[in-house]
C-alpha atoms as a PDB file:
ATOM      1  CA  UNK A   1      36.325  16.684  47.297  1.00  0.00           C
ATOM      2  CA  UNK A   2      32.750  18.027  48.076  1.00  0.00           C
ATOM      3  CA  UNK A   3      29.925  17.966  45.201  1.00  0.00           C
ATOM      4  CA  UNK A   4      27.637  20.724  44.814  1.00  0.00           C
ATOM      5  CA  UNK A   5      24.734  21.247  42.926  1.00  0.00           C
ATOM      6  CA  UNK A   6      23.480  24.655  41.244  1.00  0.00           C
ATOM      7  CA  UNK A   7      20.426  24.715  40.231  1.00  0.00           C
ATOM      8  CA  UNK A   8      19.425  27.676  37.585  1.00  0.00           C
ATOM      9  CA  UNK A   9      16.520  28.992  38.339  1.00  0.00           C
ATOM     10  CA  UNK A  10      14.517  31.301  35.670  1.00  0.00           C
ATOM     11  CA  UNK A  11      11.505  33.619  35.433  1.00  0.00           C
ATOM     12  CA  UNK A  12       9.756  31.632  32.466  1.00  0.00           C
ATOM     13  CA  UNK A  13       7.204  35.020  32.049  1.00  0.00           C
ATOM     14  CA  UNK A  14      10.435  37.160  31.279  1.00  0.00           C
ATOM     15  CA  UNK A  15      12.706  34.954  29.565  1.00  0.00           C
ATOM     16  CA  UNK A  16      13.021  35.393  25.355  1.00  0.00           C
ATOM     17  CA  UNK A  17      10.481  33.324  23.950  1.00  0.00           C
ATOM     18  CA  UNK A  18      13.515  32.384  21.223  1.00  0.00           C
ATOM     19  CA  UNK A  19      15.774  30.827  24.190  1.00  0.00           C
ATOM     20  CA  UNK A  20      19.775  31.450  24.832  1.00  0.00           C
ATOM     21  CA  UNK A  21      20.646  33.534  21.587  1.00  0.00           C
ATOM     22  CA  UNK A  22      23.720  32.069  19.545  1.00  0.00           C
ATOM     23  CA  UNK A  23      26.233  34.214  21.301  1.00  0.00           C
ATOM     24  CA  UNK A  24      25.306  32.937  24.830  1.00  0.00           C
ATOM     25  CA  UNK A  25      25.255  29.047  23.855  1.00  0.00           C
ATOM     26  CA  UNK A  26      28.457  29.572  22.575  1.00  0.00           C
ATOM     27  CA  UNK A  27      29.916  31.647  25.968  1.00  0.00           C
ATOM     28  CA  UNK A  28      27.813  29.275  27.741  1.00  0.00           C
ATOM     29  CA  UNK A  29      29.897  26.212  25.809  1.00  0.00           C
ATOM     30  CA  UNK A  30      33.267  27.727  26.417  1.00  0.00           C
ATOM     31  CA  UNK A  31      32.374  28.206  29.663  1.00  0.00           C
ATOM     32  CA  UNK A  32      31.468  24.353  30.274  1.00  0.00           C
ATOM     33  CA  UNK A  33      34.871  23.101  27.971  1.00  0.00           C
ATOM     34  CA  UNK A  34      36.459  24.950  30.745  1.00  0.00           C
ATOM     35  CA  UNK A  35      34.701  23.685  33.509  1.00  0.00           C
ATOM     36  CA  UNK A  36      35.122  20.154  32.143  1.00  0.00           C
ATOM     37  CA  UNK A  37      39.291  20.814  31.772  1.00  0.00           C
ATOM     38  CA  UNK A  38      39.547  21.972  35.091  1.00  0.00           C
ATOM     39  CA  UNK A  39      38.023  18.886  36.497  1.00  0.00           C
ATOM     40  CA  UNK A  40      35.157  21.002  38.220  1.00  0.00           C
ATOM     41  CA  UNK A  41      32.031  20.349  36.009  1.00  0.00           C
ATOM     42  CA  UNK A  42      30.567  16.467  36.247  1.00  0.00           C
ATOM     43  CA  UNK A  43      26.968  17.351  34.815  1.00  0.00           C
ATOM     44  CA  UNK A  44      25.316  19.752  33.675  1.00  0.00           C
ATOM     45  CA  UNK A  45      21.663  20.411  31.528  1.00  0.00           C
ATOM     46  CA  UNK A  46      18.621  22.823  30.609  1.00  0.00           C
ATOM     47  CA  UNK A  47      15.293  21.911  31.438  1.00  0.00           C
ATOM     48  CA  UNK A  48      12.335  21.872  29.387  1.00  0.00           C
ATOM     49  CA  UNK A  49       9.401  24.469  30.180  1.00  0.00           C
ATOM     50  CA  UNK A  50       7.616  24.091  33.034  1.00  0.00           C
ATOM     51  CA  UNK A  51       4.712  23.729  30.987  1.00  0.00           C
ATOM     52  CA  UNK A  52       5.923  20.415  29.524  1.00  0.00           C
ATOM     53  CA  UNK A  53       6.490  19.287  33.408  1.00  0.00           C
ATOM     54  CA  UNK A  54       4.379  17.877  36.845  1.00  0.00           C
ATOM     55  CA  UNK A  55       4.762  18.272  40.264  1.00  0.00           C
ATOM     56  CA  UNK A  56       3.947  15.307  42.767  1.00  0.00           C
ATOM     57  CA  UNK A  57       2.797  16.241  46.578  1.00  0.00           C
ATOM     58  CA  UNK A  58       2.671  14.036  49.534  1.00  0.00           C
ATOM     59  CA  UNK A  59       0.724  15.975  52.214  1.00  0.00           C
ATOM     60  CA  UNK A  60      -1.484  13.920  54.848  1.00  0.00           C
ATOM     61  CA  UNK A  61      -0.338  10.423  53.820  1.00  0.00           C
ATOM     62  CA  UNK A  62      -1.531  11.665  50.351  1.00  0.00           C
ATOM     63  CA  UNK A  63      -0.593  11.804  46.647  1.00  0.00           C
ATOM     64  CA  UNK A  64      -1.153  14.580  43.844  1.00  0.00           C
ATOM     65  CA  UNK A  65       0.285  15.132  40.478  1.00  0.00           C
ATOM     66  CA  UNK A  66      -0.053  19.172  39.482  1.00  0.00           C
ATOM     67  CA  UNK A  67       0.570  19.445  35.218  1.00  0.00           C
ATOM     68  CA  UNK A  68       2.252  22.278  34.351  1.00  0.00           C
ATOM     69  CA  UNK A  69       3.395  25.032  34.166  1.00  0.00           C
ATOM     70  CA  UNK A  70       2.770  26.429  37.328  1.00  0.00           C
ATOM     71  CA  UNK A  71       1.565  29.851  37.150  1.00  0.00           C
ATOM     72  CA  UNK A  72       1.979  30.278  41.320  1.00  0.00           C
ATOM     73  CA  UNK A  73       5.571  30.183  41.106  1.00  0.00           C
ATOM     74  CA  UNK A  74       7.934  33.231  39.718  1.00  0.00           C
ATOM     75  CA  UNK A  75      11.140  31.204  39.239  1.00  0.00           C
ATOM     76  CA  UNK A  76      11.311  27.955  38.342  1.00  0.00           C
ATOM     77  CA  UNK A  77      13.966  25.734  37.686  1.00  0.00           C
ATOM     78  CA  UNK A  78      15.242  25.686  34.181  1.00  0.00           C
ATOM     79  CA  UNK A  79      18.539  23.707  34.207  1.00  0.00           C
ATOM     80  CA  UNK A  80      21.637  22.801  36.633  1.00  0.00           C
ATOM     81  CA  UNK A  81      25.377  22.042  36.865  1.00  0.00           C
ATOM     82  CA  UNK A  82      26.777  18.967  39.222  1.00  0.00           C
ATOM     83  CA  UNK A  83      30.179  20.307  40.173  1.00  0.00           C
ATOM     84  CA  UNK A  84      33.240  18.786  42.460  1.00  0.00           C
ATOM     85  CA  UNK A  85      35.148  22.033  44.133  1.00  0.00           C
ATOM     86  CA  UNK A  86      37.543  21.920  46.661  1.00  0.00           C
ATOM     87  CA  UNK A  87      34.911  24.053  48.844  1.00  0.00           C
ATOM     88  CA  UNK A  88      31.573  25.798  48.436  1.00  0.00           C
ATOM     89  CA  UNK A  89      33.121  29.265  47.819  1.00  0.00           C
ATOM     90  CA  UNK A  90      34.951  28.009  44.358  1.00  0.00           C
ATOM     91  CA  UNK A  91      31.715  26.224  43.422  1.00  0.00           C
ATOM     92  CA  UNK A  92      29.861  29.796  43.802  1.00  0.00           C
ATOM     93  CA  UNK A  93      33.059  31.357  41.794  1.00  0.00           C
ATOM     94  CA  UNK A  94      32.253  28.925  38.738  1.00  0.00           C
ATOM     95  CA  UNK A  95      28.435  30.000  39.231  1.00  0.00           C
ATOM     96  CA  UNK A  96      28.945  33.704  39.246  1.00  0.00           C
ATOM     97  CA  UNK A  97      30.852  33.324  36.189  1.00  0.00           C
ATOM     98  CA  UNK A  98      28.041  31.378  34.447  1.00  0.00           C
ATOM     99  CA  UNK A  99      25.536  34.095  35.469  1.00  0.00           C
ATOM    100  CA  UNK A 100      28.571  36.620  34.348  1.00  0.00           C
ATOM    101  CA  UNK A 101      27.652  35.211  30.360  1.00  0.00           C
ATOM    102  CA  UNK A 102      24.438  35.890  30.425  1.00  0.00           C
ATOM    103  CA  UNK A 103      22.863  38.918  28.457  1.00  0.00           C
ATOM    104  CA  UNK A 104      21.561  41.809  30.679  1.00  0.00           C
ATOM    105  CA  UNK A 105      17.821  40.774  29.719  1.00  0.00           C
ATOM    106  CA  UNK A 106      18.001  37.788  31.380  1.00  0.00           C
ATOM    107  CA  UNK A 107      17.135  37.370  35.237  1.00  0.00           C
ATOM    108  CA  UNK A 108      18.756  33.869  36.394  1.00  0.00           C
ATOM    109  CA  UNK A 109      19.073  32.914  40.158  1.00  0.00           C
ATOM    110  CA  UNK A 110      21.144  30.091  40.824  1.00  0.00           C
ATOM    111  CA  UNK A 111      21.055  28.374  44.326  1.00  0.00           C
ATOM    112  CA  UNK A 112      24.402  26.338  45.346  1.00  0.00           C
ATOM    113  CA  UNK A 113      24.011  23.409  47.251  1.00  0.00           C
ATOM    114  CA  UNK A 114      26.466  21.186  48.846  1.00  0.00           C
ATOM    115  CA  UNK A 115      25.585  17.387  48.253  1.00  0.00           C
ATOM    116  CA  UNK A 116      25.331  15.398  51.368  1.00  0.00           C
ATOM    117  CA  UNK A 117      27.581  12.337  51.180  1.00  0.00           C
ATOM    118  CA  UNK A 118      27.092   8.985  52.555  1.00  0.00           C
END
């Protein structure tokens, strides 16, 4: 079965300073207990701020390292989820329900991405 990843990606500027509220860690628990059960969910984790982060270039047979956060970039990603679905519509089925939890104040993009194998 193929493995996609969806990765979460956030507006840092608009998100509550306080986090996930209560109420949505708990949806947002249920949500991943059922996930787990259903043999869909292998991984899944928030990031830290992008402040707390660094980026690494290779341009020109060149290295940089950029500190956060990264003020040129609107989204950012702030956590993902590793799933096994039987194709990449169920895997965006499970992800629309995850954004489905989420309070109306929150704007959350996730991208779904099909893992290459071998």
């Amino acid at each position: 079965m193929p493995r996609y990843l969806s990765l979460v990606r956030i507006d840092e500027a608009n998100a509550p300073a306080e986090g996930p509220s209560p109420e949505l860690m708990q949806r947002m628990g249920e949500l991943i207990e059922e996930m787990t059960k259903a043999g869909v969910l292998l991984d899944t984790a928030g990031l830290t701020p992008s402040a707390q982060g660094s980026r690494v270039h290779y341009t020109g047979g060149e290295l940089s390292v950029t500190d956060g956060p990264f003020t040129e970039s609107k989204e950012v990603i702030g956590g993902y989820a590793l799933m096994q679905a039987k194709d990449q519509a169920e895997a965006i089925e499970w992800t629309k329900r995850f954004l489905k939890i989420h309070e109306a104040h929150w704007t959350v993009t996730c991208e779904v991405r099909e893992i290459v194998e071998g």
